[in-house]
PDB file of N, CA and C in Angstrom:
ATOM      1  N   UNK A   1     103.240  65.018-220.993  1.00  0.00           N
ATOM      2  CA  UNK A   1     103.235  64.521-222.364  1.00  0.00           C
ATOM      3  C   UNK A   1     102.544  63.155-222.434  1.00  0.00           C
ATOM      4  N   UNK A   2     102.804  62.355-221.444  1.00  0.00           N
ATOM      5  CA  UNK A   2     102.211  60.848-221.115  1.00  0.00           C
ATOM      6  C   UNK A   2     100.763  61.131-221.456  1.00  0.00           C
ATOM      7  N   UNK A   3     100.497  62.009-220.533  1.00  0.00           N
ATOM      8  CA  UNK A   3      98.757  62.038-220.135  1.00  0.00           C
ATOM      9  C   UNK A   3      98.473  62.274-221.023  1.00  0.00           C
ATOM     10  N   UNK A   4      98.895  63.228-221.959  1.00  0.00           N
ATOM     11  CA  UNK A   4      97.957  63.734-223.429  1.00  0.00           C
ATOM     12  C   UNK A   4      98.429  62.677-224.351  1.00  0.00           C
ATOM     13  N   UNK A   5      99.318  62.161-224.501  1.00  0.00           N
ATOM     14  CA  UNK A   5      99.013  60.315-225.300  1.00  0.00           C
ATOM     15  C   UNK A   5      97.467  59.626-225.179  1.00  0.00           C
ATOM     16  N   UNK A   6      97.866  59.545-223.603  1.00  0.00           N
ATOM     17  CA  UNK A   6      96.913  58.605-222.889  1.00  0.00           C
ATOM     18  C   UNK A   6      95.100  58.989-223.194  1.00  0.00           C
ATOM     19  N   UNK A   7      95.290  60.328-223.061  1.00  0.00           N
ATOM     20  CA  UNK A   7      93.922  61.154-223.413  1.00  0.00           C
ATOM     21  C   UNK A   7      93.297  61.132-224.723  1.00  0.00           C
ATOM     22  N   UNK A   8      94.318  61.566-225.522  1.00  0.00           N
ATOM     23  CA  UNK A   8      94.053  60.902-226.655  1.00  0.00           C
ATOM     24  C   UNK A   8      93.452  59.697-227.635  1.00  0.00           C
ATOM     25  N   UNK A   9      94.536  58.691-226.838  1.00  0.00           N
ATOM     26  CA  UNK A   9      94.134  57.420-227.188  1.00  0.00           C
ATOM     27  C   UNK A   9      92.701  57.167-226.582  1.00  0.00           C
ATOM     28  N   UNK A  10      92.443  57.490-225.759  1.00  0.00           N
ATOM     29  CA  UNK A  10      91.344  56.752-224.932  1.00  0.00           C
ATOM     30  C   UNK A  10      89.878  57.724-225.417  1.00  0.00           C
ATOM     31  N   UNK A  11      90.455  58.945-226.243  1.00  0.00           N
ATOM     32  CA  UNK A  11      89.340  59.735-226.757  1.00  0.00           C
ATOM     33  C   UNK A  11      88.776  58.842-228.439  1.00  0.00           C
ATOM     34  N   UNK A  12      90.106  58.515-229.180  1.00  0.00           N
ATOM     35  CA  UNK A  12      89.917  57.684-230.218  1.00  0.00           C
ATOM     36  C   UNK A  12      89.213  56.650-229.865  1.00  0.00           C
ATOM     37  N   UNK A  13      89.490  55.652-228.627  1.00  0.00           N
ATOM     38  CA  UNK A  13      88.596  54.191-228.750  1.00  0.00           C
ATOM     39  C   UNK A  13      87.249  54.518-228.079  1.00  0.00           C
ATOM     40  N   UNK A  14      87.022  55.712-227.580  1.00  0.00           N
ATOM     41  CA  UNK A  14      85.824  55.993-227.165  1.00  0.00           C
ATOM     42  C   UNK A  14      84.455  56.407-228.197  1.00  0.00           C
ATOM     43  N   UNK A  15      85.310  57.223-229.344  1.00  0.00           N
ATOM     44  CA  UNK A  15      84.663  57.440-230.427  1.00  0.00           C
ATOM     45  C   UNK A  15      84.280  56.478-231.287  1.00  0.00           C
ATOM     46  N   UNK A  16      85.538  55.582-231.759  1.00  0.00           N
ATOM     47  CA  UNK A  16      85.039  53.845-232.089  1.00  0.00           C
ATOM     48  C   UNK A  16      84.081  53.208-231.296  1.00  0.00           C
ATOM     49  N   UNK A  17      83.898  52.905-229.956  1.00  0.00           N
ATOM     50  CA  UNK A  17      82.902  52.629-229.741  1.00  0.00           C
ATOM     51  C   UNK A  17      81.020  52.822-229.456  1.00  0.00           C
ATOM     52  N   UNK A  18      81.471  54.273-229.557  1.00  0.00           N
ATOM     53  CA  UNK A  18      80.047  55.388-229.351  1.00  0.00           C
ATOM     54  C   UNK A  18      79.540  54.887-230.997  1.00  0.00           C
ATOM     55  N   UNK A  19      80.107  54.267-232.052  1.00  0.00           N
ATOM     56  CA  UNK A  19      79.610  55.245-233.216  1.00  0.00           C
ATOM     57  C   UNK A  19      78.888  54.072-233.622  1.00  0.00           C
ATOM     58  N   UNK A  20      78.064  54.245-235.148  1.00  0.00           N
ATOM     59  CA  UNK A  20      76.821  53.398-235.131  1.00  0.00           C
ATOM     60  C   UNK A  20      77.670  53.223-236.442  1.00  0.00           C
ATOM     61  N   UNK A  21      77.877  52.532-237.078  1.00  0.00           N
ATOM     62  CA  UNK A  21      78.590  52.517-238.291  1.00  0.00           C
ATOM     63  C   UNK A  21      78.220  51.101-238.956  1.00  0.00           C
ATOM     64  N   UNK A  22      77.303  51.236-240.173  1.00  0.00           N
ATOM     65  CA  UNK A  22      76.755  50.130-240.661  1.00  0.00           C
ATOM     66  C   UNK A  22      77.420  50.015-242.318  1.00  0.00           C
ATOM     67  N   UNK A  23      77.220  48.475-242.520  1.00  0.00           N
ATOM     68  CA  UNK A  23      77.594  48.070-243.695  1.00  0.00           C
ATOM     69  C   UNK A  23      76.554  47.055-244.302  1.00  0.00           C
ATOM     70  N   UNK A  24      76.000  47.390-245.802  1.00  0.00           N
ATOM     71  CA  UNK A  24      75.048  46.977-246.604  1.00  0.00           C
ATOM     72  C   UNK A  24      76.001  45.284-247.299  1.00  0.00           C
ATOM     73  N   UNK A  25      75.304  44.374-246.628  1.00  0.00           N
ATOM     74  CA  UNK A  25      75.870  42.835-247.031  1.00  0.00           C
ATOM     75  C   UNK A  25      75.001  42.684-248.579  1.00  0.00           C
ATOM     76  N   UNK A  26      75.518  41.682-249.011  1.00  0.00           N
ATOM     77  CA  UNK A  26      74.756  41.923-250.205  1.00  0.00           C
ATOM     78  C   UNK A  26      74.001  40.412-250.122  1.00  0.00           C
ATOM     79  N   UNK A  27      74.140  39.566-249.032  1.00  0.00           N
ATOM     80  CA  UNK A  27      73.198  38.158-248.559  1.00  0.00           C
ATOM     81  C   UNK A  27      73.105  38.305-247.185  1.00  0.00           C
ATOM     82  N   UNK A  28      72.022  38.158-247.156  1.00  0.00           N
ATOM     83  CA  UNK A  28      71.542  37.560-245.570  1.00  0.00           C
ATOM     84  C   UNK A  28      72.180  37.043-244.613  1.00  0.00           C
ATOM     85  N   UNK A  29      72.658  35.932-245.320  1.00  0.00           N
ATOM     86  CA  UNK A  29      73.462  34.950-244.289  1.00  0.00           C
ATOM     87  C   UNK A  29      74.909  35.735-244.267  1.00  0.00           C
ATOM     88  N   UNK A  30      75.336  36.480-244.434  1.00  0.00           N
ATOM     89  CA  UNK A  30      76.282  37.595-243.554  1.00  0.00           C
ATOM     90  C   UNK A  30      75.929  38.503-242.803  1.00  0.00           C
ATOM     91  N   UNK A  31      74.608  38.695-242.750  1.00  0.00           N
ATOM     92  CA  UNK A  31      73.865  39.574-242.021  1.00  0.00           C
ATOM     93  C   UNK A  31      74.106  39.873-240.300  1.00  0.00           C
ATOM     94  N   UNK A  32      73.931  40.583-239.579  1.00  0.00           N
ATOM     95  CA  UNK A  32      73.905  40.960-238.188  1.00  0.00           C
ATOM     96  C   UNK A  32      72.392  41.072-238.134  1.00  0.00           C
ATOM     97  N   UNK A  33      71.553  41.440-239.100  1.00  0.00           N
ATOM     98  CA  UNK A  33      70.632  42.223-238.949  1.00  0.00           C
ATOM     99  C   UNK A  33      69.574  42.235-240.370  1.00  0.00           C
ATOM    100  N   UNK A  34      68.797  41.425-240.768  1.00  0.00           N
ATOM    101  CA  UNK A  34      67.842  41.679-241.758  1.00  0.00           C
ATOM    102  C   UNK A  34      66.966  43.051-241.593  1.00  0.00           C
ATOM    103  N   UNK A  35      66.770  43.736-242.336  1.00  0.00           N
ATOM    104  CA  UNK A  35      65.920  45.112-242.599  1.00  0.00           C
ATOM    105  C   UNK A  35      65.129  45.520-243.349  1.00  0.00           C
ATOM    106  N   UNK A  36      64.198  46.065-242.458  1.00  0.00           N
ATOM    107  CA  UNK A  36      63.170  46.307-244.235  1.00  0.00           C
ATOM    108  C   UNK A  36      62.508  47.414-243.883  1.00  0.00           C
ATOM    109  N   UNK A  37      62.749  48.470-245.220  1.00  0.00           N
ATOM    110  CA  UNK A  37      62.119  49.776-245.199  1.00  0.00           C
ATOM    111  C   UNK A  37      61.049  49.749-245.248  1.00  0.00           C
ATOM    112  N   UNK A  38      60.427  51.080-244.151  1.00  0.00           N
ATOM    113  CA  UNK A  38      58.525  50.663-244.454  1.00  0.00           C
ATOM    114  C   UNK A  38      58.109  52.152-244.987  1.00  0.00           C
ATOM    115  N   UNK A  39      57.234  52.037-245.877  1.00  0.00           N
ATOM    116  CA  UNK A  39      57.076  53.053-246.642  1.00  0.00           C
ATOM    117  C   UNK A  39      56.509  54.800-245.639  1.00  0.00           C
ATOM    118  N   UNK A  40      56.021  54.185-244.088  1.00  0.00           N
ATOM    119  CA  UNK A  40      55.353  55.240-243.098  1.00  0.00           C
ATOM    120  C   UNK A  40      55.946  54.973-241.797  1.00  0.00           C
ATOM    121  N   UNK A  41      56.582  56.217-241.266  1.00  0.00           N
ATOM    122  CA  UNK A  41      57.444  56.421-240.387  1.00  0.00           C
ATOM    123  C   UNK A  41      56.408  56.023-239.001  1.00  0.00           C
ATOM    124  N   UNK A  42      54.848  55.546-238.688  1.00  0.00           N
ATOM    125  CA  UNK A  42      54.232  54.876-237.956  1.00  0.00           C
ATOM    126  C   UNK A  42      54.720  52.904-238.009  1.00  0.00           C
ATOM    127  N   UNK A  43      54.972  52.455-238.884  1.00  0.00           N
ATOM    128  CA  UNK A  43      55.163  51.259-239.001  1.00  0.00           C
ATOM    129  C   UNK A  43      56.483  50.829-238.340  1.00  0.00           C
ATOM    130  N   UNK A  44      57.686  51.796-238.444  1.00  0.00           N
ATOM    131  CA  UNK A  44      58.988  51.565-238.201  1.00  0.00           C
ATOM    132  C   UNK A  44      59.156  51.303-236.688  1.00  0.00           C
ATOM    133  N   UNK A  45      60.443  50.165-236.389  1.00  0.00           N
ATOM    134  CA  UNK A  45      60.926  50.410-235.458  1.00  0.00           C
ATOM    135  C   UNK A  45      61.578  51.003-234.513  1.00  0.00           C
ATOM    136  N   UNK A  46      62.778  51.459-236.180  1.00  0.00           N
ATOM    137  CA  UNK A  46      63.876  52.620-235.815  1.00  0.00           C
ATOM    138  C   UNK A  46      63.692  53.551-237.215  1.00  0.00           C
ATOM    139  N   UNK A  47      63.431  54.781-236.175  1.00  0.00           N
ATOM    140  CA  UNK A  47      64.127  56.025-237.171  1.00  0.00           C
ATOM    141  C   UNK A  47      65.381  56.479-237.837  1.00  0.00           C
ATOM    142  N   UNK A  48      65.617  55.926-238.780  1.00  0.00           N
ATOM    143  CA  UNK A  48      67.073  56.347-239.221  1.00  0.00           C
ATOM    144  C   UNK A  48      67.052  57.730-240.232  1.00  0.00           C
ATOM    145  N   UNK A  49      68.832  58.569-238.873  1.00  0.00           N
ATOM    146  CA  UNK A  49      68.965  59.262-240.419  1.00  0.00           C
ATOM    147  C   UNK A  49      70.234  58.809-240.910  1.00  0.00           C
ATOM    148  N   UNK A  50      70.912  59.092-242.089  1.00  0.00           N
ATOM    149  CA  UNK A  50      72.402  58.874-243.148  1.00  0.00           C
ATOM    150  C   UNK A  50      72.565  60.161-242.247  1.00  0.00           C
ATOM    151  N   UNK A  51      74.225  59.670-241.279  1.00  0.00           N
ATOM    152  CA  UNK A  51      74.630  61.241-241.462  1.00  0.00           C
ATOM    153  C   UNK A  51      75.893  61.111-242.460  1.00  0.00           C
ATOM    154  N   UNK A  52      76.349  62.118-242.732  1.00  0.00           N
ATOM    155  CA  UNK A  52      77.358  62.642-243.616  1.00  0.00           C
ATOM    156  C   UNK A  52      78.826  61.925-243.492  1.00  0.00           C
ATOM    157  N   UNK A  53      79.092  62.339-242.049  1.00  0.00           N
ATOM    158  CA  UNK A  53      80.501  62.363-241.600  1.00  0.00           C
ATOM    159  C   UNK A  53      80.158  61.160-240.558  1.00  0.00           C
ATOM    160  N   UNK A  54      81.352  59.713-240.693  1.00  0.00           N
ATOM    161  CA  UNK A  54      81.407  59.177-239.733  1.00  0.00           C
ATOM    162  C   UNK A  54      81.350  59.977-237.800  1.00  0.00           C
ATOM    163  N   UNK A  55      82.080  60.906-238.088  1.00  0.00           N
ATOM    164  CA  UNK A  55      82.017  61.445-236.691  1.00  0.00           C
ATOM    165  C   UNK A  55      81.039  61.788-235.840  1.00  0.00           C
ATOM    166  N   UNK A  56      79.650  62.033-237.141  1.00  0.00           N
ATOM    167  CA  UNK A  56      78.300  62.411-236.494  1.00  0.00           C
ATOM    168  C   UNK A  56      77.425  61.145-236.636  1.00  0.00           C
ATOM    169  N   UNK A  57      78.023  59.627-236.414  1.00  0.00           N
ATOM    170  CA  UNK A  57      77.226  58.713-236.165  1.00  0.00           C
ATOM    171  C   UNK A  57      77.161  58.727-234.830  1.00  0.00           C
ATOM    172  N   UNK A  58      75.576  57.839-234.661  1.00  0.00           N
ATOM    173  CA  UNK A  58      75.180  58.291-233.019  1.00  0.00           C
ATOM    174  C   UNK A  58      75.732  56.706-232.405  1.00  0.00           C
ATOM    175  N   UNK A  59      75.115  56.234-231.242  1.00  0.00           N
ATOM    176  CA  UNK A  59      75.505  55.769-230.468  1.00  0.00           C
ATOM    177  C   UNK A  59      74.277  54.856-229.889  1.00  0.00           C
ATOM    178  N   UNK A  60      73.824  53.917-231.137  1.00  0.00           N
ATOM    179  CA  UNK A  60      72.718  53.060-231.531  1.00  0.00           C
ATOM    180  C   UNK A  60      70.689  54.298-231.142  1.00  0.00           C
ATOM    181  N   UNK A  61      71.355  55.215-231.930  1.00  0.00           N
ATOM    182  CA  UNK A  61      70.075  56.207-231.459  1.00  0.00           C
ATOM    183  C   UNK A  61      69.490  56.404-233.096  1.00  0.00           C
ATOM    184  N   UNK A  62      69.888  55.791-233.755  1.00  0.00           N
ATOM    185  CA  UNK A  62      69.080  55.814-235.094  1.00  0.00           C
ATOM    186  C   UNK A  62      70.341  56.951-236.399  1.00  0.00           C
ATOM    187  N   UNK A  63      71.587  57.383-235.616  1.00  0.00           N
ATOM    188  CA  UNK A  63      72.144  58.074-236.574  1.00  0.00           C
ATOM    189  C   UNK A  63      73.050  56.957-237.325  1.00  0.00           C
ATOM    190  N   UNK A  64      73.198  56.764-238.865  1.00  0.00           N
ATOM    191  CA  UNK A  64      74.061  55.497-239.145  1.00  0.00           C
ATOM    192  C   UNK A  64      74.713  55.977-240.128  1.00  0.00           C
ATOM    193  N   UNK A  65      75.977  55.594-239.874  1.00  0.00           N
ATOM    194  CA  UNK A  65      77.078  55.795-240.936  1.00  0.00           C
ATOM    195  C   UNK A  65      77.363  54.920-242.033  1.00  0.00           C
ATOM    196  N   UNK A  66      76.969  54.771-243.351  1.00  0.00           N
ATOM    197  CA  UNK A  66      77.274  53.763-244.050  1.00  0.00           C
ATOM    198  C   UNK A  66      79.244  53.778-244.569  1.00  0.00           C
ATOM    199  N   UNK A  67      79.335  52.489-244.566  1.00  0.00           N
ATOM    200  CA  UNK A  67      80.829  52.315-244.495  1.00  0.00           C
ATOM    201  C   UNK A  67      80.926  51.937-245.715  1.00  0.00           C
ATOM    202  N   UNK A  68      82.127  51.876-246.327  1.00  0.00           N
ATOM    203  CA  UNK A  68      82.710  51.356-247.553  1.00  0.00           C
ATOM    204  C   UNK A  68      82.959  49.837-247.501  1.00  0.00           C
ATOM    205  N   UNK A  69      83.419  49.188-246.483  1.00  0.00           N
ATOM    206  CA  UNK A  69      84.192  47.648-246.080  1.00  0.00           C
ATOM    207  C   UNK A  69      83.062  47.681-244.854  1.00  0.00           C
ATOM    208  N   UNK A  70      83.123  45.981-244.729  1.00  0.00           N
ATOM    209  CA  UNK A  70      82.599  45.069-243.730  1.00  0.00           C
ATOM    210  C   UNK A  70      83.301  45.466-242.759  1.00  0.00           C
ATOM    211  N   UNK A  71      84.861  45.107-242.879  1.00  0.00           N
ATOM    212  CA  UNK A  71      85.744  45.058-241.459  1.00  0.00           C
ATOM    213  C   UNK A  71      85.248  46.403-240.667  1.00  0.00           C
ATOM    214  N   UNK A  72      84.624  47.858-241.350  1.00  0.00           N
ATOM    215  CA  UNK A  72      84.594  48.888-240.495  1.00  0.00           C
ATOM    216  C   UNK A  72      83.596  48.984-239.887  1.00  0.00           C
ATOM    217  N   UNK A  73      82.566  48.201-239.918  1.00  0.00           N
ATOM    218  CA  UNK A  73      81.293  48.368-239.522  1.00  0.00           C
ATOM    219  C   UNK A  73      80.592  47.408-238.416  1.00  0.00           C
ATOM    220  N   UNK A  74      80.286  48.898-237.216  1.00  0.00           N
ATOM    221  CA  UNK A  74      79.764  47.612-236.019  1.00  0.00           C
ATOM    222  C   UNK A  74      78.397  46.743-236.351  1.00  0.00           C
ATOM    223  N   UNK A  75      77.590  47.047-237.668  1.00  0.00           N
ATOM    224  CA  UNK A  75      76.628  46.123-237.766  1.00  0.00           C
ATOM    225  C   UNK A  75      76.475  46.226-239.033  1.00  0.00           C
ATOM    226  N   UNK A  76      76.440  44.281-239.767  1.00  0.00           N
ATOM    227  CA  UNK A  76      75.970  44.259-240.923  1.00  0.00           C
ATOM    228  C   UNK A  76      74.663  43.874-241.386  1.00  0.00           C
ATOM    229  N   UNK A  77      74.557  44.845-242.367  1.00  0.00           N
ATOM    230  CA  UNK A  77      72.790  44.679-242.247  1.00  0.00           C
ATOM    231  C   UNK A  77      72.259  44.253-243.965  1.00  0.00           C
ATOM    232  N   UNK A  78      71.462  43.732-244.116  1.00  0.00           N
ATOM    233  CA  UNK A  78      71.026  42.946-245.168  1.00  0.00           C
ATOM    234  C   UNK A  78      69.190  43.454-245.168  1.00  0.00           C
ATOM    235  N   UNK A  79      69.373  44.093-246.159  1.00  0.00           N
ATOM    236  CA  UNK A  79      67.651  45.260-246.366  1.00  0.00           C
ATOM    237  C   UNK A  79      66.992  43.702-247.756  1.00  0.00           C
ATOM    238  N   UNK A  80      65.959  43.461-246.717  1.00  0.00           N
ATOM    239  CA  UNK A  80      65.135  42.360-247.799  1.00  0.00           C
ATOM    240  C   UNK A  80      63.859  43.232-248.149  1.00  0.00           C
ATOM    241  N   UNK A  81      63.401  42.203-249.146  1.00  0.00           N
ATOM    242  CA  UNK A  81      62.208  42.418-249.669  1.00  0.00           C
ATOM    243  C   UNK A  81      60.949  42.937-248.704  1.00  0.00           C
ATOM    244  N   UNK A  82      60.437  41.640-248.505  1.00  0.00           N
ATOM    245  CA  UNK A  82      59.248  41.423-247.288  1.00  0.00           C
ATOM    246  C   UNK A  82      59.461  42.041-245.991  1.00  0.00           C
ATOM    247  N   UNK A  83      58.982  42.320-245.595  1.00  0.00           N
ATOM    248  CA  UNK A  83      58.790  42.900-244.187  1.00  0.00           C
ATOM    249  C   UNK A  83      58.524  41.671-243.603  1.00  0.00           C
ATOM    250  N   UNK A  84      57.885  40.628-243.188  1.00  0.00           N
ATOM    251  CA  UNK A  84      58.179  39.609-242.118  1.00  0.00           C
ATOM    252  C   UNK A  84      59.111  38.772-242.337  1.00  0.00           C
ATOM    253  N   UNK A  85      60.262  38.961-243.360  1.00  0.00           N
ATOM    254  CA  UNK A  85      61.697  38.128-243.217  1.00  0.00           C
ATOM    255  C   UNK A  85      62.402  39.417-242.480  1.00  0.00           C
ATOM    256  N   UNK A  86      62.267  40.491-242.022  1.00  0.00           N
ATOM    257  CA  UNK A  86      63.069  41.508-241.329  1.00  0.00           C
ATOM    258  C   UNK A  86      63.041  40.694-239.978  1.00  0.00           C
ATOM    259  N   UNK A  87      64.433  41.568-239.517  1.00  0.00           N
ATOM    260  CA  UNK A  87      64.304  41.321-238.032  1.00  0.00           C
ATOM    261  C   UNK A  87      63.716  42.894-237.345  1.00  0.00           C
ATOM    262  N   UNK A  88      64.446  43.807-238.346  1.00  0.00           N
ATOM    263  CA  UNK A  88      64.152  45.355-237.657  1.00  0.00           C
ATOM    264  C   UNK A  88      63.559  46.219-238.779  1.00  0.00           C
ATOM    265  N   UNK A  89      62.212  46.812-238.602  1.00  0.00           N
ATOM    266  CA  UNK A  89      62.076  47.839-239.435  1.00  0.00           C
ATOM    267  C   UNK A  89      62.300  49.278-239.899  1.00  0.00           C
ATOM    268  N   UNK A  90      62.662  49.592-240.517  1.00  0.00           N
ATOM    269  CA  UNK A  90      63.297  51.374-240.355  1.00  0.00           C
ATOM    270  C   UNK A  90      62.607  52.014-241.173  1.00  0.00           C
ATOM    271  N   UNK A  91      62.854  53.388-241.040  1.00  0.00           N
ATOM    272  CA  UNK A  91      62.400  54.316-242.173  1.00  0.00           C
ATOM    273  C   UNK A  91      63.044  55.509-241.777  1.00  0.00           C
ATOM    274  N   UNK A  92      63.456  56.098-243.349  1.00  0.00           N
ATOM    275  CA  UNK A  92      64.549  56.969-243.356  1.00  0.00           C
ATOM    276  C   UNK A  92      63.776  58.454-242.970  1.00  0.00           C
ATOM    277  N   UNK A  93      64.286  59.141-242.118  1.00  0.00           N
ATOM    278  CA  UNK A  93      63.830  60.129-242.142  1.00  0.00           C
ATOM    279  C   UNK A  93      64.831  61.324-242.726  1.00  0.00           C
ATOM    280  N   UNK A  94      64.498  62.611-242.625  1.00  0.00           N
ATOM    281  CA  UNK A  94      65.085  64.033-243.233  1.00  0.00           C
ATOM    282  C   UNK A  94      65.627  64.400-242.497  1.00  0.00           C
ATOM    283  N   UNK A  95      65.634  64.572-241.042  1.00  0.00           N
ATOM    284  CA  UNK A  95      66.172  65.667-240.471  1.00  0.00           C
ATOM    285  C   UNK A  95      66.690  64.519-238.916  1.00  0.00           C
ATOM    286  N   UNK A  96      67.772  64.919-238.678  1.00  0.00           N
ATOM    287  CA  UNK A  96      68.912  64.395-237.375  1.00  0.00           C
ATOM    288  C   UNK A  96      67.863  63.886-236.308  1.00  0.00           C
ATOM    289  N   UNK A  97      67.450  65.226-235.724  1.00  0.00           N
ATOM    290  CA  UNK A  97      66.487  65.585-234.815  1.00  0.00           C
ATOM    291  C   UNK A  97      65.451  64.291-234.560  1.00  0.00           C
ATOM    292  N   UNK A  98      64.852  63.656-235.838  1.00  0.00           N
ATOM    293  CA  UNK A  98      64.159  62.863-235.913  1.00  0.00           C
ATOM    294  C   UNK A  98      63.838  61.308-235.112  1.00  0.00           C
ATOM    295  N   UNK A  99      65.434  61.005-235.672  1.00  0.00           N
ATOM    296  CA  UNK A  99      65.997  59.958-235.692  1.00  0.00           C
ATOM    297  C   UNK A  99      65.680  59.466-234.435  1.00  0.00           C
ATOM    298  N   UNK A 100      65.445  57.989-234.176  1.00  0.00           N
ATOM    299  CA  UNK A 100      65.634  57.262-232.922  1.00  0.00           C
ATOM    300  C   UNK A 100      64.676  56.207-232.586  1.00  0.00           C
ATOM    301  N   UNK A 101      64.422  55.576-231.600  1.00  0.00           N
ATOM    302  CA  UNK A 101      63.981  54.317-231.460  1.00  0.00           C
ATOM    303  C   UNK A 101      62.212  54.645-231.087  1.00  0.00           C
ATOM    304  N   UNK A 102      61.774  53.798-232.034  1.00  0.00           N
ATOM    305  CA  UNK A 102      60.184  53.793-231.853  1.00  0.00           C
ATOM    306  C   UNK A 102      59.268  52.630-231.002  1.00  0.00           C
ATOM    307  N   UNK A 103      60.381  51.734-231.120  1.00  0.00           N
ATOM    308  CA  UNK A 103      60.035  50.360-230.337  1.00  0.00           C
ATOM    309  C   UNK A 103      61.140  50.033-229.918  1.00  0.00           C
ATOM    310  N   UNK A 104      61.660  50.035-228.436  1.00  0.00           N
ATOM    311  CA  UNK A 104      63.041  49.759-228.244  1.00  0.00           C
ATOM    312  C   UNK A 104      62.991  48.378-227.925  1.00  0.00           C
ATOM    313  N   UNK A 105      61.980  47.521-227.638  1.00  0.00           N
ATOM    314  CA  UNK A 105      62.081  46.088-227.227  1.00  0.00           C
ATOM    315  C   UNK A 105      63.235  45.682-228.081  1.00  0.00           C
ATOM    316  N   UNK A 106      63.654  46.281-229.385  1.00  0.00           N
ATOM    317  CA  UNK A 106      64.307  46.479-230.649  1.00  0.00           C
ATOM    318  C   UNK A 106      65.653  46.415-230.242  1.00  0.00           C
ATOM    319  N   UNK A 107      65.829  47.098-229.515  1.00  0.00           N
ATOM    320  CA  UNK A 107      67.025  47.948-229.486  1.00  0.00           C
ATOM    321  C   UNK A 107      68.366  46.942-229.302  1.00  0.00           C
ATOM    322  N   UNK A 108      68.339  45.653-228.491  1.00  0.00           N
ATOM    323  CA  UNK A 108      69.292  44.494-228.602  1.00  0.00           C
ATOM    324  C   UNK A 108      69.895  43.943-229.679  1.00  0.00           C
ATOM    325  N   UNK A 109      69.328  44.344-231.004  1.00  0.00           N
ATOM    326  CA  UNK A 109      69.985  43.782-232.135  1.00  0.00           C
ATOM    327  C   UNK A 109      70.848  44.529-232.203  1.00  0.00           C
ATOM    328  N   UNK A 110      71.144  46.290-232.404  1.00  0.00           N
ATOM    329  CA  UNK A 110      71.893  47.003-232.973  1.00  0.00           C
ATOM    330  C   UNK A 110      73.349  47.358-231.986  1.00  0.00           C
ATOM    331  N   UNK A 111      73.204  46.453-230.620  1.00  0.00           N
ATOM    332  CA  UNK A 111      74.087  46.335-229.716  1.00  0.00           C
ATOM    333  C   UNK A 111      75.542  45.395-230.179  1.00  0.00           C
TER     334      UNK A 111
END
């Protein structure tokens, strides 16, 4: 009975930490992360897709869960105007499959 506690629990904080779970700041200076959509999936850094269900956020591979609250989200991100006030560029793609890092020199912010 212990072990399946134990299994459990350790399956929950494993999933909290695998998951990519972002929250839209509404200023900068709360930011983790300035962003800026680029209109051609050649320009981007990271491929993002929206998945549906927190459970199918990935594990900084471009799948992102948008959250309701700050407190739930491992990165807050602040989408500006300009593209050279970004720190990371994205572009949304259609399909899961897609998703993922185009320039990983990148990839340290979303850590």
């Amino acid at each position: 009975m212990i072990k399946n506690i134990v299994l459990i629990l350790s399956l929950m904080i494993t999933q909290e930490i695998l998951s990519q779970k972002v929250f839209a700041v509404d200023y900068a200076s709360r930011a983790d992360v300035t962003v800026f959509v680029v209109d051609y999936e050649s320009r981007a850094d990271l491929l993002v897709y929206k998945v549906d269900y927190e459970s199918r956020a990935g594990k900084n591979d471009g799948k992102w869960f948008f959250v309701d609250y700050a407190s739930r989200a491992d990165k807050k991100v602040f989408f500006v105007d300009y593209e050279s006030r970004a720190d990371l560029k994205v572009f949304f793609v259609e399909y899961e499959s897609r998703a993922g890092w185009k320039n990983s020199s990148k990839k340290h912010l979303l850590y």
